[in-house]
N, C-alpha and C. Protein backbone atom coordinates (compact mmCIF):
# COMPACT_ATOMS: atom_id res chain seq x y z
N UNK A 1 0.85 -1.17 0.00
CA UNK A 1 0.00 0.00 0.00
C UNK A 1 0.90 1.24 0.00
N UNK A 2 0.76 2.13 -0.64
CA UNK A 2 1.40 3.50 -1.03
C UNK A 2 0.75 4.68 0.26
N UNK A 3 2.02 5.05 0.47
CA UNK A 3 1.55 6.22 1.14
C UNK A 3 0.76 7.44 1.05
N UNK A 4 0.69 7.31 -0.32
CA UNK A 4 -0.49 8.32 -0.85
C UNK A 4 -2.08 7.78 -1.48
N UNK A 5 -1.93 7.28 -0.97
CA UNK A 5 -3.39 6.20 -0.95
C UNK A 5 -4.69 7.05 -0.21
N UNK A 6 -5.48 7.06 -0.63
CA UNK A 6 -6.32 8.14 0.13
C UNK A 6 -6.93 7.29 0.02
N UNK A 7 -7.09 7.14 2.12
CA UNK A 7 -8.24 6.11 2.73
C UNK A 7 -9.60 6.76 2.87
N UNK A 8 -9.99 7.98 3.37
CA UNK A 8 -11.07 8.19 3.18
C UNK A 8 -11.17 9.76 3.11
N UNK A 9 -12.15 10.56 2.36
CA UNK A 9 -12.34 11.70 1.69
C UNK A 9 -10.73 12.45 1.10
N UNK A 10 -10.21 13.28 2.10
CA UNK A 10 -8.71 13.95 1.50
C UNK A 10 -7.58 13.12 2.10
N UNK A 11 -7.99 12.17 2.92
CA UNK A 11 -6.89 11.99 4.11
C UNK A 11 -5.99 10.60 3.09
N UNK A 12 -5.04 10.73 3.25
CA UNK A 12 -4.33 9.53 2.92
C UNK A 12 -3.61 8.72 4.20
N UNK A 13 -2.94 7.53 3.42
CA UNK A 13 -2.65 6.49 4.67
C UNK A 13 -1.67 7.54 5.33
N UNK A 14 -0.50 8.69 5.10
CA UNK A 14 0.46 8.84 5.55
C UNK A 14 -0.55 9.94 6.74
N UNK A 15 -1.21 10.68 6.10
CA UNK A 15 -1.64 11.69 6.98
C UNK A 15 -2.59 10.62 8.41
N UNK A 16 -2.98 9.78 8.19
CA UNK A 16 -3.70 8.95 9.26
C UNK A 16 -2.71 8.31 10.32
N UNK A 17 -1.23 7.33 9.19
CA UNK A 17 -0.53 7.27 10.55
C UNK A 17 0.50 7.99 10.84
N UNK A 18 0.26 9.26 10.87
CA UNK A 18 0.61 11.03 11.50
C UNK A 18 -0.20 10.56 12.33
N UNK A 19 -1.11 11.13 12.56
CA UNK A 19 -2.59 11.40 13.63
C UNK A 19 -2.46 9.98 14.51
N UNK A 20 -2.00 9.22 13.92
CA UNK A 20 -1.98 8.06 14.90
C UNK A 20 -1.04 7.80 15.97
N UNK A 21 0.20 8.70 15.41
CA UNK A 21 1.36 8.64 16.32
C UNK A 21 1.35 9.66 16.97
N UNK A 22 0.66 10.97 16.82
CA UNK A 22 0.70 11.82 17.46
C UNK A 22 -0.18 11.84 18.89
N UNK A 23 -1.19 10.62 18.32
CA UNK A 23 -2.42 10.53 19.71
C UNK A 23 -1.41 9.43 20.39
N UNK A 24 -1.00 8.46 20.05
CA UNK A 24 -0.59 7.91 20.86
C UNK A 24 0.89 8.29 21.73
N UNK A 25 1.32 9.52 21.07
CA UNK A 25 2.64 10.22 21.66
C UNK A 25 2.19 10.66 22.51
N UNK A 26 0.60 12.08 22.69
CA UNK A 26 -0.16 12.70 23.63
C UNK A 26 -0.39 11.47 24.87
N UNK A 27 -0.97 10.40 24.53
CA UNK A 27 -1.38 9.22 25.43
C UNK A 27 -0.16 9.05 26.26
N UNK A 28 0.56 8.80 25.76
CA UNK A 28 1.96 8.70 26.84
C UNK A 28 2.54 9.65 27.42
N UNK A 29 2.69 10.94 26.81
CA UNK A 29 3.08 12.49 27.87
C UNK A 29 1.96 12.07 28.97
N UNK A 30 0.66 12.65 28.65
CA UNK A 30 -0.54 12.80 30.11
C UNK A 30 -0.14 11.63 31.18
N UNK A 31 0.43 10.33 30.21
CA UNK A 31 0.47 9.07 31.49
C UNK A 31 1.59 9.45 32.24
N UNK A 32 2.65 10.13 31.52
CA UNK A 32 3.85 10.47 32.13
C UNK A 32 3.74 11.42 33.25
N UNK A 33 2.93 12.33 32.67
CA UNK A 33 2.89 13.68 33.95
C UNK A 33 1.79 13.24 34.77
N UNK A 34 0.69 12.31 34.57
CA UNK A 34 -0.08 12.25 35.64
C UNK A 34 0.66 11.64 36.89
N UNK A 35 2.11 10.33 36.40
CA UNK A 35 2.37 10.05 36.99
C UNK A 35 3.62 10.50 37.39
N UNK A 36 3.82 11.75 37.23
CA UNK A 36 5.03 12.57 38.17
C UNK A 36 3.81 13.67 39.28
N UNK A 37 3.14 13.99 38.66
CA UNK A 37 2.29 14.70 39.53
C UNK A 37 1.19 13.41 40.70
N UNK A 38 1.41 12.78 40.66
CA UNK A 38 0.54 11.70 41.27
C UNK A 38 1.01 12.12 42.93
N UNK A 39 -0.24 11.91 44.18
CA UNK A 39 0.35 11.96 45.48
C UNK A 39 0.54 10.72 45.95
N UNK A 40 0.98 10.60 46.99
CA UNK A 40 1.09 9.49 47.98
C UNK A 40 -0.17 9.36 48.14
N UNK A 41 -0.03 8.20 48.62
CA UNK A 41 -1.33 8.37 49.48
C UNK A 41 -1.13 7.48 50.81
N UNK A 42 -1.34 8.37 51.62
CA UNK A 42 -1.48 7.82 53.20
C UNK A 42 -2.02 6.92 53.64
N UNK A 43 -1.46 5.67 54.09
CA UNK A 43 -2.78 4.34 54.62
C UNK A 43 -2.72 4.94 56.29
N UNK A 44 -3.92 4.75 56.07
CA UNK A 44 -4.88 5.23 57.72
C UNK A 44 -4.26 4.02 58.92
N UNK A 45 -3.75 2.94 58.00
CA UNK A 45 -3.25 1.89 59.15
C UNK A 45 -1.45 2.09 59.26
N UNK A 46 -1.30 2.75 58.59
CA UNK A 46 0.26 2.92 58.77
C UNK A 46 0.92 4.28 59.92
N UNK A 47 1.30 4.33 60.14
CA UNK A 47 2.44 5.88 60.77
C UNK A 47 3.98 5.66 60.78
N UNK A 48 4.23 6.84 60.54
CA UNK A 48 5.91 7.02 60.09
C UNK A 48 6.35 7.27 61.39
N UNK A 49 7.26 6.80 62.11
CA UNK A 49 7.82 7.19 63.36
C UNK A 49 9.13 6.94 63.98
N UNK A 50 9.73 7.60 64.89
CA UNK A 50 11.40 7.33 65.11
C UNK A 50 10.92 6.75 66.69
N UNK A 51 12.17 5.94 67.14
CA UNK A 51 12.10 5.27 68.15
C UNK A 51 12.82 5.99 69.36
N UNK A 52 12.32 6.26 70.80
CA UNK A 52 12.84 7.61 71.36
C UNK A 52 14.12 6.58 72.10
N UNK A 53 13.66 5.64 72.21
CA UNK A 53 14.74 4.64 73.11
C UNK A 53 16.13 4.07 72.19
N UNK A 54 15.63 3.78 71.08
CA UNK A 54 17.05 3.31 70.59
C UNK A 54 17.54 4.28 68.87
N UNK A 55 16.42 4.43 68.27
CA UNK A 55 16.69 5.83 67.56
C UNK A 55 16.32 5.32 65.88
N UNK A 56 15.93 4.01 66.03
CA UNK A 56 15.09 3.26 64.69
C UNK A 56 13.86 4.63 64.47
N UNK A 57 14.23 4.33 63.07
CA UNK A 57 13.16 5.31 62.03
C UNK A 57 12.57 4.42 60.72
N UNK A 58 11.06 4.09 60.76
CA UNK A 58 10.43 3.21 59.61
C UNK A 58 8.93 3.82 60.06
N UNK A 59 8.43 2.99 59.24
CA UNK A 59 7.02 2.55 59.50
C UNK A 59 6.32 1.58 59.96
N UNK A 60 5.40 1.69 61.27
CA UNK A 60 4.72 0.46 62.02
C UNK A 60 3.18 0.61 62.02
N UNK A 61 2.50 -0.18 62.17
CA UNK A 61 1.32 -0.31 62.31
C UNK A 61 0.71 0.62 63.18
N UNK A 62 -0.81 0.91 62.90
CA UNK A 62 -1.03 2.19 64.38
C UNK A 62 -1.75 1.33 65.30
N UNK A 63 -2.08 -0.40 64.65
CA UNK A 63 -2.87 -0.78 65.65
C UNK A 63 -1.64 -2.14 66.80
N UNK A 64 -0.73 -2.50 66.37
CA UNK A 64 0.00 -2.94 66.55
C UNK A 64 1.54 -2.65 66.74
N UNK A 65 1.80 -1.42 67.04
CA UNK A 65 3.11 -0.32 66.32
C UNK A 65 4.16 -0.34 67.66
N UNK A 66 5.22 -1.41 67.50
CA UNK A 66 6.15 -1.36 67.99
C UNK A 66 7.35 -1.48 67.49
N UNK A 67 8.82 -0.86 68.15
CA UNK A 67 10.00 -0.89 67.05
C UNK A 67 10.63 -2.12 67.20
N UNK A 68 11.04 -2.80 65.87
CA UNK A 68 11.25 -4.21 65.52
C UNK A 68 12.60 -4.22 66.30
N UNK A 69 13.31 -3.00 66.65
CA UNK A 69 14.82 -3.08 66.93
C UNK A 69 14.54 -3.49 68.77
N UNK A 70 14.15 -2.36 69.71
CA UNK A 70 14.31 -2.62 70.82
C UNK A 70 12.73 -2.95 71.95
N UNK A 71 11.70 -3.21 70.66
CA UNK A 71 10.11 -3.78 70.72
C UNK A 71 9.58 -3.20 71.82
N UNK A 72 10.20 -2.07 71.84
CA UNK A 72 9.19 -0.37 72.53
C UNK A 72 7.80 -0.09 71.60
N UNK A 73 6.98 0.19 72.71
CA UNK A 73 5.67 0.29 71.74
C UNK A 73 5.78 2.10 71.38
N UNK A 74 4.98 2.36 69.96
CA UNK A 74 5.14 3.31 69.35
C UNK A 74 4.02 4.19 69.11
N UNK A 75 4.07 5.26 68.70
CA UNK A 75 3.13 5.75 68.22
C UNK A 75 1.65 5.93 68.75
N UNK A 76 0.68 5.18 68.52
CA UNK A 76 -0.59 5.25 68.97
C UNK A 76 -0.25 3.98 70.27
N UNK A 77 0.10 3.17 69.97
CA UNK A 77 0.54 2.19 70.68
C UNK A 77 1.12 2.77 72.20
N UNK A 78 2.09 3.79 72.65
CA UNK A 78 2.23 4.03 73.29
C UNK A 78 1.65 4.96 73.90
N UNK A 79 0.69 5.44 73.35
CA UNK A 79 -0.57 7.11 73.78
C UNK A 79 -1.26 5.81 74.85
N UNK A 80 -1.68 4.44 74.44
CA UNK A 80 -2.17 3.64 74.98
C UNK A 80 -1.70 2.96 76.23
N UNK A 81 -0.59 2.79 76.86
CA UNK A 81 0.06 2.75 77.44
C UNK A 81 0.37 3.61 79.23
């Protein structure tokens, strides 16, 4: 098939796969920046916290949240306490 083949009214094959690469170039920028602009997102069961006794810094559970290093309870865990 010739590139100057006119598939339907003025358009030929070359001008269609133009338009074809160009949507699918657009399709991949938006996926790109949605996913540089994308947030975290916070789980309600997690908290970020440092350990006051031995000085471990991660993430523990809020319903279970003690530090794996010296198994001091943490966070909500220790408000309970």
């Amino acid at each position: 098939m010739e590139m100057d083949t006119i598939v339907f009214g003025n358009y030929s094959v070359q001008d269609v796969l133009i338009a074809a690469g160009v949507i699918i170039a657009l399709l991949i920028l938006i996926s790109a920046v949605r996913k540089l602009f994308k947030k975290e997102k916070v789980s309600e069961h997690i908290q970020v916290i440092r350990c006051k006794n031995c000085g471990w810094r991660g993430q523990v559970s809020r319903y279970a949240g003690r530090c794996p290093k010296c198994n001091e309870p943490l966070g909500d865990q220790l408000a309970k306490h």
